[in-house]
Protein backbone atom coordinates (compact mmCIF):
# COMPACT_ATOMS: atom_id res chain seq x y z
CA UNK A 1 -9.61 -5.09 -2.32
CA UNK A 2 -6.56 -4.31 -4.38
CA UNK A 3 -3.11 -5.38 -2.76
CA UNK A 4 -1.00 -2.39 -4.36
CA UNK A 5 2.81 -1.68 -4.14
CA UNK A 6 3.96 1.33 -4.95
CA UNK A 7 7.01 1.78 -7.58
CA UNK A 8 9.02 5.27 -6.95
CA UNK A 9 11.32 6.48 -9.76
CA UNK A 10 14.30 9.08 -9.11
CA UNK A 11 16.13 10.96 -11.48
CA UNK A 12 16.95 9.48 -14.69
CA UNK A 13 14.59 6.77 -13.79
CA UNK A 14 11.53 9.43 -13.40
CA UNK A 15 12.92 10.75 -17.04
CA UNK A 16 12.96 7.04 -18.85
CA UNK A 17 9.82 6.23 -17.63
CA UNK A 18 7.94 9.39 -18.23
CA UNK A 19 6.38 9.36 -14.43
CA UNK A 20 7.32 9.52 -11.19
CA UNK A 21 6.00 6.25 -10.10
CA UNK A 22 3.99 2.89 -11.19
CA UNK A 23 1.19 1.38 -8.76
CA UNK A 24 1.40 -2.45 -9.13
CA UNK A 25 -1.64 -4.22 -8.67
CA UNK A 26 0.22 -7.82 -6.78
CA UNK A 27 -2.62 -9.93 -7.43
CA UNK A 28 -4.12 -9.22 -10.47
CA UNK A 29 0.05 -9.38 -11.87
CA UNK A 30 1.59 -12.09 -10.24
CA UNK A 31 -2.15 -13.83 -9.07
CA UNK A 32 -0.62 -13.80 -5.38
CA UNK A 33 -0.91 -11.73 -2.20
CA UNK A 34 2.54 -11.29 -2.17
CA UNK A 35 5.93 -10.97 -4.63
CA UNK A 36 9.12 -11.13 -4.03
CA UNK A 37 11.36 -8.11 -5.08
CA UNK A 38 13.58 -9.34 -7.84
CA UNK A 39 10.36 -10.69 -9.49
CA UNK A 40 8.55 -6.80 -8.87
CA UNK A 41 11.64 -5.48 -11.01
CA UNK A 42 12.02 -7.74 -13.55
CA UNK A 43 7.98 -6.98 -14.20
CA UNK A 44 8.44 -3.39 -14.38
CA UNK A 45 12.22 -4.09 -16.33
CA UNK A 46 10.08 -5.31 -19.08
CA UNK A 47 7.23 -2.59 -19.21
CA UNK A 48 9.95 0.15 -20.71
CA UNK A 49 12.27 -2.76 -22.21
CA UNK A 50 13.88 0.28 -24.54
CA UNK A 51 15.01 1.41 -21.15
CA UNK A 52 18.03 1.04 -18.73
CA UNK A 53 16.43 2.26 -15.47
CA UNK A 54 17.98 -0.20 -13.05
CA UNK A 55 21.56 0.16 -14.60
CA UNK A 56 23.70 0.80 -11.61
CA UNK A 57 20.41 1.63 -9.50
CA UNK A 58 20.03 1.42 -5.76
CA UNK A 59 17.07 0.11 -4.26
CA UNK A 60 14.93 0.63 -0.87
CA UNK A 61 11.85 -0.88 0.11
CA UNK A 62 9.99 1.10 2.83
CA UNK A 63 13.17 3.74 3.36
CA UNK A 64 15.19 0.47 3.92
CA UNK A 65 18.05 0.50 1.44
CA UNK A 66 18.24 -3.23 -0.23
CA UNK A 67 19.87 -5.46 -2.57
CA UNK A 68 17.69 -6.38 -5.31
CA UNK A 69 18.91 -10.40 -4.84
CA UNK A 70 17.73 -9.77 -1.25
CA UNK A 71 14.66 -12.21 -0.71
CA UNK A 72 12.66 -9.68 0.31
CA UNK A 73 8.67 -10.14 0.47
CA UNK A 74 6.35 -7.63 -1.05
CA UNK A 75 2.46 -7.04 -0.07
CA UNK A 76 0.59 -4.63 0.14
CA UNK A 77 0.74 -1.16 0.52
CA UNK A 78 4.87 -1.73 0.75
CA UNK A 79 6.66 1.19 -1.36
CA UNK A 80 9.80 0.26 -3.53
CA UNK A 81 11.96 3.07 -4.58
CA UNK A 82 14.26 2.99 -7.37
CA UNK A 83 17.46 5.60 -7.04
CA UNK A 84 19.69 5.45 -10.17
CA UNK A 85 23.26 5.90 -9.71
CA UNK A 86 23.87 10.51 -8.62
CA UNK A 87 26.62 12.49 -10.84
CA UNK A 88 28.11 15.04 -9.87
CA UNK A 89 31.06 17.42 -10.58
């Protein structure tokens, strides 16, 4: 059995990493049944290191909005969204 979390990327995110999300695979990456969020990020900060997706990003794990210096838990099936900062005019 896989222990999955699901990555979403919005916006500029979606466009820096070329898709619209990243399934992470929690034990086979971190070789534990859970992660804790800061530790997700930095893992998926240094899969498109060329990239600033998290720059002024909001985060939300299962449509709760979040700080990513929150201690929050991640297993499986949980969904992290990433929501980079909305322009307007």
């Amino acid at each position: 059995k896989y222990i999955m979390v699901c990555v979403l990327y919005y916006a500029s995110a979606r466009e820096a990493t070329g898709k619209d999300h990243d399934d992470v695979d929690i034990e086979k990456v971190f070789s534990s049944k859970t992660v804790l969020l800061d530790t997700l990020l930095k893992y998926i900060d240094a899969q498109y290191p060329e990239k600033a997706i998290f720059k002024g990003a909001m985060f939300a794990v299962n449509d709760e909005y979040c700080n990513r210096e929150d201690d929050i838990q991640l297993t499986d099936k949980d969904t992290v969204v990433i929501i980079p900062p909305v322009s307007g005019g």
